[in-house]
PDB file of N, CA and C in Angstrom:
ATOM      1  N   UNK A   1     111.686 118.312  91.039  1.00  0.00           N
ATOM      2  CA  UNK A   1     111.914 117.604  92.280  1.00  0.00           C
ATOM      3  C   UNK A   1     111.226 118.280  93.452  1.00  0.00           C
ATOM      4  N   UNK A   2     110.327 119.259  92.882  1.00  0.00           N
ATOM      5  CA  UNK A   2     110.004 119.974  94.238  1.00  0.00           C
ATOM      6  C   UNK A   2     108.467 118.779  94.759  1.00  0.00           C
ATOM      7  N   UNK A   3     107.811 118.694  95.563  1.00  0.00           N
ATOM      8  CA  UNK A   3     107.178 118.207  96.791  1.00  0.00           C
ATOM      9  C   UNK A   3     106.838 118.822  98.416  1.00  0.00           C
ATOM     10  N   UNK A   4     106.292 118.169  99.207  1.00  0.00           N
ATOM     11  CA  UNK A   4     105.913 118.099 100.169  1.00  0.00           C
ATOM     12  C   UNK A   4     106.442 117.049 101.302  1.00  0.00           C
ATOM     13  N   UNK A   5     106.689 117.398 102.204  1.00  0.00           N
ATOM     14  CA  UNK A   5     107.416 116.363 103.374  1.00  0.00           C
ATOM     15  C   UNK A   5     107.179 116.721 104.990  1.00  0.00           C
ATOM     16  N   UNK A   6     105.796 115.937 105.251  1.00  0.00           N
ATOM     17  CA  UNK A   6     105.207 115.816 106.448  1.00  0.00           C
ATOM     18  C   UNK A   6     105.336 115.038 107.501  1.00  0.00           C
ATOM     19  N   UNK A   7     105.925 115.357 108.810  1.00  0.00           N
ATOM     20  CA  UNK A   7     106.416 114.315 109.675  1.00  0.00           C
ATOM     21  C   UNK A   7     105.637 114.787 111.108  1.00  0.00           C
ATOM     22  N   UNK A   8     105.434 113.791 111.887  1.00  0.00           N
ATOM     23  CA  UNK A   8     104.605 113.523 112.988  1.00  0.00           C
ATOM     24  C   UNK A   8     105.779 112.672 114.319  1.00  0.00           C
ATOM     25  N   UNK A   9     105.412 113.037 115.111  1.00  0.00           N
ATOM     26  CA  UNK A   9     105.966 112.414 116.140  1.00  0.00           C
ATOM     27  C   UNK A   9     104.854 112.278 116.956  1.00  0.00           C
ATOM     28  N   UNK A  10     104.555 110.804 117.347  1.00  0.00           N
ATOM     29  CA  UNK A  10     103.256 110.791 117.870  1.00  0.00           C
ATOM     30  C   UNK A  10     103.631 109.834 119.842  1.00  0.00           C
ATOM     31  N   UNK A  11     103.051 110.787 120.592  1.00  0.00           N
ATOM     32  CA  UNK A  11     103.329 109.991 121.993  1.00  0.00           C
ATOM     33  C   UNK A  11     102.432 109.781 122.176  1.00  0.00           C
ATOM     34  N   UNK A  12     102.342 108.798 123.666  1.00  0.00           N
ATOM     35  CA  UNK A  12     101.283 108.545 124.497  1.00  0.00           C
ATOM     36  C   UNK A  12     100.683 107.569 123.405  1.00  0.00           C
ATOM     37  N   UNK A  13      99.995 107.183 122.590  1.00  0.00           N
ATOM     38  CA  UNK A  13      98.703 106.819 121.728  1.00  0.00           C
ATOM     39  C   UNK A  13      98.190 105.812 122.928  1.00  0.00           C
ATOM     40  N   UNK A  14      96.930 106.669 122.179  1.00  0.00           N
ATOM     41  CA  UNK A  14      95.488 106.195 123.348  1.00  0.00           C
ATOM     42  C   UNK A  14      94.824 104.847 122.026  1.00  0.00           C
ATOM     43  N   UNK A  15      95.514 104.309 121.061  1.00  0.00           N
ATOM     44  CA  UNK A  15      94.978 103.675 120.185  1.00  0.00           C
ATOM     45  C   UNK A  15      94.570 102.311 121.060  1.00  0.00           C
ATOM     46  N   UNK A  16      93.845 101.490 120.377  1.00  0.00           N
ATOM     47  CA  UNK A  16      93.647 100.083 120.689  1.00  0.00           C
ATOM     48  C   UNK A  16      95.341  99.453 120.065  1.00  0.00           C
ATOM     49  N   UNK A  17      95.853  98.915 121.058  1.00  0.00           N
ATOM     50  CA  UNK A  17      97.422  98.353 121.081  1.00  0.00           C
ATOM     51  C   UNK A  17      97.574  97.605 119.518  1.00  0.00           C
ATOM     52  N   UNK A  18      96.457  97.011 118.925  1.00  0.00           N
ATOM     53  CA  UNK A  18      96.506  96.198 117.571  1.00  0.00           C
ATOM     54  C   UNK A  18      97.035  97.420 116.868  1.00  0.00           C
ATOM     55  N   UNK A  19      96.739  98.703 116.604  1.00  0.00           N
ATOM     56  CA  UNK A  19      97.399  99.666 115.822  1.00  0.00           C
ATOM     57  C   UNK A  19      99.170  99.630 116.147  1.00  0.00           C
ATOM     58  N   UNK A  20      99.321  99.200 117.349  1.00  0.00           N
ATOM     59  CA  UNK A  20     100.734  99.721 117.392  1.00  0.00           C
ATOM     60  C   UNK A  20     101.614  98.421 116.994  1.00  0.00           C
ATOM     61  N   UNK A  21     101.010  96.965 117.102  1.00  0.00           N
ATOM     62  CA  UNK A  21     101.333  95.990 117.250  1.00  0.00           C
ATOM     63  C   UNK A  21     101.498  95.014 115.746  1.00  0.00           C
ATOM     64  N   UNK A  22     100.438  94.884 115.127  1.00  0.00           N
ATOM     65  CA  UNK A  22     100.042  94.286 113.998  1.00  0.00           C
ATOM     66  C   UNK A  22     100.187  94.966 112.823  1.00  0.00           C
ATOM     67  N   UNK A  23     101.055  94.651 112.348  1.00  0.00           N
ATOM     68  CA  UNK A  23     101.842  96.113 111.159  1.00  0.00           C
ATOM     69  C   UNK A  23     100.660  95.585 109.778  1.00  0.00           C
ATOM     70  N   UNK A  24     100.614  94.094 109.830  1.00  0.00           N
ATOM     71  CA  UNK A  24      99.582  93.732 108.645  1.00  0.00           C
ATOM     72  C   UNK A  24      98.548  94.729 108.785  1.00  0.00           C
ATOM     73  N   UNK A  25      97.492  94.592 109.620  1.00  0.00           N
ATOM     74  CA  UNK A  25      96.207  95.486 109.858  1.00  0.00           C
ATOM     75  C   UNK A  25      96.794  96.844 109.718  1.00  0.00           C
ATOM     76  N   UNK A  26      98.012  97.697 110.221  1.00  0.00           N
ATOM     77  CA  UNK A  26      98.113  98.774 110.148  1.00  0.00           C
ATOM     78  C   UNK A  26      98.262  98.760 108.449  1.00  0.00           C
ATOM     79  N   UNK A  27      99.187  98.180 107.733  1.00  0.00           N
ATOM     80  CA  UNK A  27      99.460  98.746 106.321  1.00  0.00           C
ATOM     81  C   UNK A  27      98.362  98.476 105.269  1.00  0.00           C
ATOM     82  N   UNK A  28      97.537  97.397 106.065  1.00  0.00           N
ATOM     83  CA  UNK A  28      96.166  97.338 104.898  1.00  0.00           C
ATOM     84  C   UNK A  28      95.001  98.677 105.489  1.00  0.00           C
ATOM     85  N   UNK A  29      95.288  98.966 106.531  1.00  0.00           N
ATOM     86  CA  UNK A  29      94.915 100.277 106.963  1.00  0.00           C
ATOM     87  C   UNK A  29      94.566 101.442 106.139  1.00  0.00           C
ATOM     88  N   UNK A  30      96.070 101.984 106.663  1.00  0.00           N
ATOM     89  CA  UNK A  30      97.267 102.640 105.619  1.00  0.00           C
ATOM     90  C   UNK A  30      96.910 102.895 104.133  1.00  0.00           C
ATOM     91  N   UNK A  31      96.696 101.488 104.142  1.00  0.00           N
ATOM     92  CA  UNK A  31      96.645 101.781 102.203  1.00  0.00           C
ATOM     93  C   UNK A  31      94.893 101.983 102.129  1.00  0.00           C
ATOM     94  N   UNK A  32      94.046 101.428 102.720  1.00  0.00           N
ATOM     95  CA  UNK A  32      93.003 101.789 102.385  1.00  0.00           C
ATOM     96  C   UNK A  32      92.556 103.709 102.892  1.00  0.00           C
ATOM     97  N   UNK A  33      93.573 103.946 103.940  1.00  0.00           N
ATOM     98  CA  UNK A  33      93.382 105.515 104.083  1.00  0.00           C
ATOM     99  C   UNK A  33      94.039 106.031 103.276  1.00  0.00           C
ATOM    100  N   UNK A  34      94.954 105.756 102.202  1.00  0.00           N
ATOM    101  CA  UNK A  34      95.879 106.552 101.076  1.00  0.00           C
ATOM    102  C   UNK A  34      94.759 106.963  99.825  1.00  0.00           C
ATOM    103  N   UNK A  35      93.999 105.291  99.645  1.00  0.00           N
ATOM    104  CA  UNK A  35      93.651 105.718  98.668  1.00  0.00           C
ATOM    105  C   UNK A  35      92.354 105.977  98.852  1.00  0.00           C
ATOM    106  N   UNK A  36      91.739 106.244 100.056  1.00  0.00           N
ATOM    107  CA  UNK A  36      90.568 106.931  99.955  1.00  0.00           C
ATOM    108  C   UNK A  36      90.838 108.762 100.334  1.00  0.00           C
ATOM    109  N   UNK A  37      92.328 109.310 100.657  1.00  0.00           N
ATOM    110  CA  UNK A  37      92.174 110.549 100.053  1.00  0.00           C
ATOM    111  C   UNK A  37      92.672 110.693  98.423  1.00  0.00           C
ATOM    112  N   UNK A  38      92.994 110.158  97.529  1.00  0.00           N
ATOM    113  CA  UNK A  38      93.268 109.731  96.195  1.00  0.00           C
ATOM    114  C   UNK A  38      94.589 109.554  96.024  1.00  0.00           C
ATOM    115  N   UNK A  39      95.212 108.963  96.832  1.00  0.00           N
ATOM    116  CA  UNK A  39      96.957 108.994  96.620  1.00  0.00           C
ATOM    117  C   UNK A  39      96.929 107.228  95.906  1.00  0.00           C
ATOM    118  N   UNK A  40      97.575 107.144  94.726  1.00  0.00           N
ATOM    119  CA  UNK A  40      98.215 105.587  94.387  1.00  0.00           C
ATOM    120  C   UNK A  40      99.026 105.405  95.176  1.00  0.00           C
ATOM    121  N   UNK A  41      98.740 103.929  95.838  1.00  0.00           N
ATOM    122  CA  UNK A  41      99.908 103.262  96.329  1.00  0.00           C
ATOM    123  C   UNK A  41     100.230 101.828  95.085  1.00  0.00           C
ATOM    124  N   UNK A  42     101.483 102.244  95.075  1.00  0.00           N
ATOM    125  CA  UNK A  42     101.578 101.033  93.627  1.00  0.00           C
ATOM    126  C   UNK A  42     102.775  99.591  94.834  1.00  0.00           C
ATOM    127  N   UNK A  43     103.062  99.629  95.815  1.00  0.00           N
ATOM    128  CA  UNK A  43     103.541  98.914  96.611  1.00  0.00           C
ATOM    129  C   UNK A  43     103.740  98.798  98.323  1.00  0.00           C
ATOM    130  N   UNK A  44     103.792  98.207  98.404  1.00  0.00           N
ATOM    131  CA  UNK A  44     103.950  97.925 100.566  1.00  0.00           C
ATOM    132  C   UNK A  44     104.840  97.096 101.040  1.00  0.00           C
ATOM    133  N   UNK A  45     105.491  97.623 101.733  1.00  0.00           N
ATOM    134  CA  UNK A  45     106.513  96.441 102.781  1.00  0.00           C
ATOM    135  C   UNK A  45     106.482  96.504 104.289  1.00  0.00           C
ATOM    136  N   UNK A  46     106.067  95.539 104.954  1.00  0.00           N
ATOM    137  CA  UNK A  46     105.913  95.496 106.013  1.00  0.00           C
ATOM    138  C   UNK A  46     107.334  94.694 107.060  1.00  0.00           C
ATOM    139  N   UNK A  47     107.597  95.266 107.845  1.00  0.00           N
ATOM    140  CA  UNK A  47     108.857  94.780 108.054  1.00  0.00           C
ATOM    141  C   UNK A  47     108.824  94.927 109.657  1.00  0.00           C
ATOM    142  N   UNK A  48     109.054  94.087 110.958  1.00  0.00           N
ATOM    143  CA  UNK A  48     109.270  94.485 112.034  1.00  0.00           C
ATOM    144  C   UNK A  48     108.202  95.578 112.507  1.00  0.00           C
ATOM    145  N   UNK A  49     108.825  96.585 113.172  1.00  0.00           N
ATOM    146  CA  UNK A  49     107.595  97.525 113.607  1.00  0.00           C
ATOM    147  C   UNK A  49     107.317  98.418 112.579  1.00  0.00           C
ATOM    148  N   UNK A  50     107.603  98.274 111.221  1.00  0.00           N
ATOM    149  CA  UNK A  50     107.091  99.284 110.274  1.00  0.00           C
ATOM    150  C   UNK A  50     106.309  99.258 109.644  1.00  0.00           C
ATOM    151  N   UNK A  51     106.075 100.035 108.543  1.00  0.00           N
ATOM    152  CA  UNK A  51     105.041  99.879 107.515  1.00  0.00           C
ATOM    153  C   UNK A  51     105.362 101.246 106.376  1.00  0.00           C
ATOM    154  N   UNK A  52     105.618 100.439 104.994  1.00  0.00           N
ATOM    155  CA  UNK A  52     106.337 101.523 104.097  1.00  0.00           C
ATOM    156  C   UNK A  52     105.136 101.321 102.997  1.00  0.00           C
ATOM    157  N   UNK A  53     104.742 102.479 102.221  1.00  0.00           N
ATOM    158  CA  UNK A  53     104.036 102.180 100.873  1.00  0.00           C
ATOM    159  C   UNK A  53     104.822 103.295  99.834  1.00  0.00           C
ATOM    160  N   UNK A  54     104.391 102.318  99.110  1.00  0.00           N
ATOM    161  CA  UNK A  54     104.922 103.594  98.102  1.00  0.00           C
ATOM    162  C   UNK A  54     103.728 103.755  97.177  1.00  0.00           C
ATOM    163  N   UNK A  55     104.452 105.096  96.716  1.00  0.00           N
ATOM    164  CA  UNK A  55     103.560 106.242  95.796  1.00  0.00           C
ATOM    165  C   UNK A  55     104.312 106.342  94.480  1.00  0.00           C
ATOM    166  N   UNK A  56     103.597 107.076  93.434  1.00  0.00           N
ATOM    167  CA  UNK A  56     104.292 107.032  92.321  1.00  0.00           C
ATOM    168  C   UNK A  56     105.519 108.610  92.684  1.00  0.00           C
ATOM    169  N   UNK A  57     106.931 108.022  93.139  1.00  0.00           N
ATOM    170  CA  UNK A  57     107.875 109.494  93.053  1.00  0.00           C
ATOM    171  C   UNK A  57     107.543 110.018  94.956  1.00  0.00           C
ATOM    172  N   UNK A  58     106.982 109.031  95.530  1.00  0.00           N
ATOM    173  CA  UNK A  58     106.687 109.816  97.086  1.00  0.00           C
ATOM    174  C   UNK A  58     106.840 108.476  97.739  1.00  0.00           C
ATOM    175  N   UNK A  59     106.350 108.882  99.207  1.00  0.00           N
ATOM    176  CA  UNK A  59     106.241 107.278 100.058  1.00  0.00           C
ATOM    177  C   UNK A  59     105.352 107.877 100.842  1.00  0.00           C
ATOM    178  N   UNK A  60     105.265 106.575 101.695  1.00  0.00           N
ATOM    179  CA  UNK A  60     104.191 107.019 103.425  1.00  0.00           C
ATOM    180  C   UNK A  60     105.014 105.986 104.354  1.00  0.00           C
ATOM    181  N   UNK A  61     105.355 106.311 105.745  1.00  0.00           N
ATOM    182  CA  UNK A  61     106.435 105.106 106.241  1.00  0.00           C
ATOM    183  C   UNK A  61     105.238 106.009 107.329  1.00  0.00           C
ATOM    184  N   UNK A  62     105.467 104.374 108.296  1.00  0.00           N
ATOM    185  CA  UNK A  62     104.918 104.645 109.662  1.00  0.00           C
ATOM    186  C   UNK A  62     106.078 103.498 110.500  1.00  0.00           C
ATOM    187  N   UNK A  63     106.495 103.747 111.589  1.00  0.00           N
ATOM    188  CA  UNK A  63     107.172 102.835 112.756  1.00  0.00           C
ATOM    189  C   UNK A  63     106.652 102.968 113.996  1.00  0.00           C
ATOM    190  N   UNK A  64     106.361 101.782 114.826  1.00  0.00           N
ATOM    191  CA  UNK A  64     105.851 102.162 116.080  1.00  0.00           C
ATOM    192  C   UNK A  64     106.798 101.856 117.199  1.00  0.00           C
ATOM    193  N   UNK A  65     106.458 102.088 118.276  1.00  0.00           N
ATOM    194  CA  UNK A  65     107.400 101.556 119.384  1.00  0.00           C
ATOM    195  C   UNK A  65     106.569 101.434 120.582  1.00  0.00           C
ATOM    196  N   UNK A  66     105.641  99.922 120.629  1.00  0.00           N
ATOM    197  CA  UNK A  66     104.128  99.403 120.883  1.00  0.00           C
ATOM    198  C   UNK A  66     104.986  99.747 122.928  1.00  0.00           C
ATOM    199  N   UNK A  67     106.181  99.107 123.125  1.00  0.00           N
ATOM    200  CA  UNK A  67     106.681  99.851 124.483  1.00  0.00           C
ATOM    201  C   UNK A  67     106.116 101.208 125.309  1.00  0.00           C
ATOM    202  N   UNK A  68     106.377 101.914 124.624  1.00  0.00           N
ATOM    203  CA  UNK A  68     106.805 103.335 124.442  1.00  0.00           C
ATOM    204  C   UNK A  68     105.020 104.212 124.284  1.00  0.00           C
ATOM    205  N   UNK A  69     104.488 103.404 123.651  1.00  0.00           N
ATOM    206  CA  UNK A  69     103.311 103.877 122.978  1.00  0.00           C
ATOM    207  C   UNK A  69     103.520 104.833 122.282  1.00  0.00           C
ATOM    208  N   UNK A  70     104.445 104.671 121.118  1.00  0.00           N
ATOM    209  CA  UNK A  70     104.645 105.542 120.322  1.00  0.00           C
ATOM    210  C   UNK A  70     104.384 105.485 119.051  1.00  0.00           C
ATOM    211  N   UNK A  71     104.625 106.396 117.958  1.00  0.00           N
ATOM    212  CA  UNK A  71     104.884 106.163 116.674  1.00  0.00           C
ATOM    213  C   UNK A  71     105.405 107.746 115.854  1.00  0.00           C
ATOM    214  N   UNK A  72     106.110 107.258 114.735  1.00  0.00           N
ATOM    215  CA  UNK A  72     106.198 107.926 113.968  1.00  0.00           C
ATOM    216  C   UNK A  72     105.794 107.661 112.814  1.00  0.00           C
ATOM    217  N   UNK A  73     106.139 109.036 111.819  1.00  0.00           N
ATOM    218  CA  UNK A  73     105.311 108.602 110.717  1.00  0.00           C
ATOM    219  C   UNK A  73     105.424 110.039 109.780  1.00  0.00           C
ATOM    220  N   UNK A  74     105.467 109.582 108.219  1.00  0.00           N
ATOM    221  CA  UNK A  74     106.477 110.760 107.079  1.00  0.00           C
ATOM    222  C   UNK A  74     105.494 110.173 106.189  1.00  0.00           C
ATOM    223  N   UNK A  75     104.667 111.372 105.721  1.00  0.00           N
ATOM    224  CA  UNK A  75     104.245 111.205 104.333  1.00  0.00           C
ATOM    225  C   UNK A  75     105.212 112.270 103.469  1.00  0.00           C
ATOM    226  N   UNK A  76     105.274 112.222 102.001  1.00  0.00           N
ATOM    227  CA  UNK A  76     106.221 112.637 101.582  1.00  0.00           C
ATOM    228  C   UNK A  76     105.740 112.170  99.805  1.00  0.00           C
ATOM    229  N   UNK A  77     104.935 113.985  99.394  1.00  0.00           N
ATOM    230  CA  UNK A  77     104.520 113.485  98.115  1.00  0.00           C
ATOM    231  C   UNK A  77     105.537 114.247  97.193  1.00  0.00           C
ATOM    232  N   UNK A  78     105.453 113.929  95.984  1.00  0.00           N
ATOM    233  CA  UNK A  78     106.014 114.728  94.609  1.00  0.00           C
ATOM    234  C   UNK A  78     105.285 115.642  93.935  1.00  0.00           C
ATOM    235  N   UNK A  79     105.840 116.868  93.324  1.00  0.00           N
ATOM    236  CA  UNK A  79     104.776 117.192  93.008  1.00  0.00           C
ATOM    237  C   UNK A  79     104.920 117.386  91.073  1.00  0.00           C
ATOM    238  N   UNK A  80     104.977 115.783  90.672  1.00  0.00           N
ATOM    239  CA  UNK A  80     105.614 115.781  89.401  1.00  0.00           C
ATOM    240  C   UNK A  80     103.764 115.689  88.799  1.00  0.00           C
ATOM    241  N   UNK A  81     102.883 115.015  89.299  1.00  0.00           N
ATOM    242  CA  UNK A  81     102.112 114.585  89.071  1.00  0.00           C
ATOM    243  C   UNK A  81     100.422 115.818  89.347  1.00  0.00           C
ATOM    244  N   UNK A  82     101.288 116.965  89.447  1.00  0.00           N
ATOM    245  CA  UNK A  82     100.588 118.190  90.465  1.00  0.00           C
ATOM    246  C   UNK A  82     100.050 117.942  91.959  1.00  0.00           C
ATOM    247  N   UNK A  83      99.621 119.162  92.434  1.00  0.00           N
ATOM    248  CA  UNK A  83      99.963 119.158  93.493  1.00  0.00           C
ATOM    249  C   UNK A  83      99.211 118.369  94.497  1.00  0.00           C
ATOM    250  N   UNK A  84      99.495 117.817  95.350  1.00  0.00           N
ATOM    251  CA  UNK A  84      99.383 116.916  95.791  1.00  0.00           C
ATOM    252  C   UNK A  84      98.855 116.969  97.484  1.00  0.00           C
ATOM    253  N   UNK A  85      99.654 118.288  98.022  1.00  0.00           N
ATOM    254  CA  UNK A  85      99.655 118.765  99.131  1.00  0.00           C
ATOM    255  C   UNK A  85      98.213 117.976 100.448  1.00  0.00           C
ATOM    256  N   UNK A  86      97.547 118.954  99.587  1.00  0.00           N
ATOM    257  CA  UNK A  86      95.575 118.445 100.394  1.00  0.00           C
ATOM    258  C   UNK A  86      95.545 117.214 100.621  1.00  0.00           C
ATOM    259  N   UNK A  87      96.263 115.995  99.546  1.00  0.00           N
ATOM    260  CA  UNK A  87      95.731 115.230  99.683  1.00  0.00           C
ATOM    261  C   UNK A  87      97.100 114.385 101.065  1.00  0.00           C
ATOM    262  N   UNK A  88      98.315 114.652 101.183  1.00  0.00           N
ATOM    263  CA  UNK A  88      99.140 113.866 101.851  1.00  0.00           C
ATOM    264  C   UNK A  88      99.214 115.316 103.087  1.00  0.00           C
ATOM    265  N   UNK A  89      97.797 116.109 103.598  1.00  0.00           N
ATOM    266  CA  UNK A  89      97.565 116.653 104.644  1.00  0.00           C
ATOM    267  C   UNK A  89      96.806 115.886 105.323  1.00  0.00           C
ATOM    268  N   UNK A  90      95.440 115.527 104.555  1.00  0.00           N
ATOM    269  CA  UNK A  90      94.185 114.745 104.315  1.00  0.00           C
ATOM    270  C   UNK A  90      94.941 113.440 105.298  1.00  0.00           C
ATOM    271  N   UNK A  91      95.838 112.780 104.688  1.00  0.00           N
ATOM    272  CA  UNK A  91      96.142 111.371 105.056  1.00  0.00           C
ATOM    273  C   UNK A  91      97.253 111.194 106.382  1.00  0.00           C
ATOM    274  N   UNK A  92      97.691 112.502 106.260  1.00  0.00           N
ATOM    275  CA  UNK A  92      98.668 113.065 107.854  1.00  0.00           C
ATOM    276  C   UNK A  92      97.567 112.503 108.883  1.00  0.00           C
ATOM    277  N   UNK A  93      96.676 113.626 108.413  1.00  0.00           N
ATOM    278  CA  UNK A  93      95.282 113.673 109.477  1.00  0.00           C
ATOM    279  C   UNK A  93      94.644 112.277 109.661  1.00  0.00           C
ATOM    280  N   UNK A  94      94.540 111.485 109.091  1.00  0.00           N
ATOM    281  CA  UNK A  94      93.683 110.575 109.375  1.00  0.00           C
ATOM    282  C   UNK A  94      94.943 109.592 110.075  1.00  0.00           C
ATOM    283  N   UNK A  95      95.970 109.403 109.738  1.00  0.00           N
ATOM    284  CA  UNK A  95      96.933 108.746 110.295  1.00  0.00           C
ATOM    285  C   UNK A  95      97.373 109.203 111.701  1.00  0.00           C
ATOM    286  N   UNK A  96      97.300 110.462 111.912  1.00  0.00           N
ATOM    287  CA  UNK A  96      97.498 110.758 113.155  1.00  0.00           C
ATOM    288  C   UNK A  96      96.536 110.215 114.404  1.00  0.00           C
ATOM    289  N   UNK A  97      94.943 110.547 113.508  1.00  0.00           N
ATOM    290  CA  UNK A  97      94.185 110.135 114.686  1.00  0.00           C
ATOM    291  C   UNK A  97      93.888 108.750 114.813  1.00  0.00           C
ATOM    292  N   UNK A  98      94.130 107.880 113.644  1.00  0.00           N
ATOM    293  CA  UNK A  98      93.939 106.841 113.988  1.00  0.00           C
ATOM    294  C   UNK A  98      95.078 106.015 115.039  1.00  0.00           C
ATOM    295  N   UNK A  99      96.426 106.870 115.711  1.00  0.00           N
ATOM    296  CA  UNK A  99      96.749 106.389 116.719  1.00  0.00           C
ATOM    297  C   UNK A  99      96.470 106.970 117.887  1.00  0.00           C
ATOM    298  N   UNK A 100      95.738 107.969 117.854  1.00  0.00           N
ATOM    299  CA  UNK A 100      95.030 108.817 118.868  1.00  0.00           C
ATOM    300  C   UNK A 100      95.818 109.684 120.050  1.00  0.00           C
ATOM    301  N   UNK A 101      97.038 110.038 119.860  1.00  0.00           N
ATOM    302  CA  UNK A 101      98.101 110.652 120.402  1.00  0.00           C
ATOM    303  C   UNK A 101      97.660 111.654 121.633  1.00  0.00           C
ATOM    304  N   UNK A 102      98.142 111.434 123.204  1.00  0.00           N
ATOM    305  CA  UNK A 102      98.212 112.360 123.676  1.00  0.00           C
ATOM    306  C   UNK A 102      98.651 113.810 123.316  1.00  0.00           C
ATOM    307  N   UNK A 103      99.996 113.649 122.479  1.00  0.00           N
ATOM    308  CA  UNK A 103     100.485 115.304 122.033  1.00  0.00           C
ATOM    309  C   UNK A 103     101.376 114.451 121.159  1.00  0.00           C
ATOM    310  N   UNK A 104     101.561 115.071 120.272  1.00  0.00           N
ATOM    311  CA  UNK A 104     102.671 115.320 118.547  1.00  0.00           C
ATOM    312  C   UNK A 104     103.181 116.606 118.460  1.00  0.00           C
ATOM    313  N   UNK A 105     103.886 116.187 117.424  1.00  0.00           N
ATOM    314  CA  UNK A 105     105.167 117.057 117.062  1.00  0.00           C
ATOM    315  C   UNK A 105     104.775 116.832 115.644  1.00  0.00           C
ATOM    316  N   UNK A 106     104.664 118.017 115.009  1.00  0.00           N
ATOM    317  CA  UNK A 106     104.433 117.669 113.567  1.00  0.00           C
ATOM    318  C   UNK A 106     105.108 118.818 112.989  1.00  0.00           C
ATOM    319  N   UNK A 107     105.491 118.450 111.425  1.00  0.00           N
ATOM    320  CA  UNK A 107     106.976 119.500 110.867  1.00  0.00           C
ATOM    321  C   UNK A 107     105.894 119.690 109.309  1.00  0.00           C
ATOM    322  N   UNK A 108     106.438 120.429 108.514  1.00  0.00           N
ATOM    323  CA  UNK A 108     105.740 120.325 107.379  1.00  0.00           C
ATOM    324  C   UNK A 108     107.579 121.420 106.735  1.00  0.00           C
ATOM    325  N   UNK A 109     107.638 120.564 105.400  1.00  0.00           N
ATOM    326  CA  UNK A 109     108.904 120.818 105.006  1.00  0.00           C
ATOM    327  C   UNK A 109     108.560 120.587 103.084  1.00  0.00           C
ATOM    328  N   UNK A 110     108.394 121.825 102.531  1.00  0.00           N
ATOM    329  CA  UNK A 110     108.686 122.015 101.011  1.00  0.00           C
ATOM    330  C   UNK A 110     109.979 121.455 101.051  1.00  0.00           C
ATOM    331  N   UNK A 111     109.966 120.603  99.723  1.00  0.00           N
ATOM    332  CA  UNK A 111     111.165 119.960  99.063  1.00  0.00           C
ATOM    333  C   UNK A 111     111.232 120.512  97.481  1.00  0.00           C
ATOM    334  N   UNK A 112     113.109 120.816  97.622  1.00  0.00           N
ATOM    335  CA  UNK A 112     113.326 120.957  96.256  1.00  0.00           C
ATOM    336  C   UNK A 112     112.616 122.525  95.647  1.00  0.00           C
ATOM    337  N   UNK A 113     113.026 122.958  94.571  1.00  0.00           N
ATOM    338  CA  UNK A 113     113.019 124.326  93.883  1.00  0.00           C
ATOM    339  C   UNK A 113     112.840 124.146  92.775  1.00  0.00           C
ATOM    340  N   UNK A 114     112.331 125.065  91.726  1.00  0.00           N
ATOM    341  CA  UNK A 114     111.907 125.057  91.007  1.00  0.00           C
ATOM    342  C   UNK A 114     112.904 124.899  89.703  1.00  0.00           C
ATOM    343  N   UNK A 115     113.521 124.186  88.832  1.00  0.00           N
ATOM    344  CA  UNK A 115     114.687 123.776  88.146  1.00  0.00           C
ATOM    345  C   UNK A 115     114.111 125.093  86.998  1.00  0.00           C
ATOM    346  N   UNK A 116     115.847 125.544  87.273  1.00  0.00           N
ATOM    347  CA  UNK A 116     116.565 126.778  86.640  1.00  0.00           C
ATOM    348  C   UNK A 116     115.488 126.455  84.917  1.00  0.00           C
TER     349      UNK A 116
END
């Protein structure tokens, strides 16, 4: 069960407002930035201001708050499949700038231990 769990708090974004607004364009985005650092996305739900994909055993969620000019946003891999890290850093990064944030808050949090 051990993994990786990367979270962003993103203000200000200097993005073009369609990023904060149009969750379709963001999650076909999304998924085309997942899997061009090599992450499977085997599903997507787009819902209100969000945007969820999933991974095999991980996710990627983004929410905006187009008001506010905000967003957040949790990638969050497994590392059943090895390690995974580079690549859901890789996709932090490109997700971050593609809302172009005055200043973030970003956490980086190992999950889980190594079973006895």
């Amino acid at each position: 069960m051990r993994g990786l769990h990367l979270t962003a708090d993103l203000y200000n974004c200097r993005c073009d407002a369609q990023w904060l607004n149009d969750m379709g364009a963001l999650g076909t985005w999304a998924r085309q930035a997942s899997e061009a650092v090599g992450l499977e996305v085997r599903g997507e739900l787009v819902d209100g201001q969000s945007v969820a994909l999933l991974l095999p055993q991980s996710h990627v969620c983004v929410h905006t708050w187009p008001g506010e000019r905000g967003a957040t946003v949790d990638v969050h891999v497994a590392s059943g499949e090895g390690d995974l890290s580079a690549k859901a850093r890789g996709l932090m990064y490109a997700l971050v700038n593609r809302f172009a944030p005055e200043w973030t808050e970003q956490r980086s949090l190992d999950r889980g231990t190594e079973a006895p």
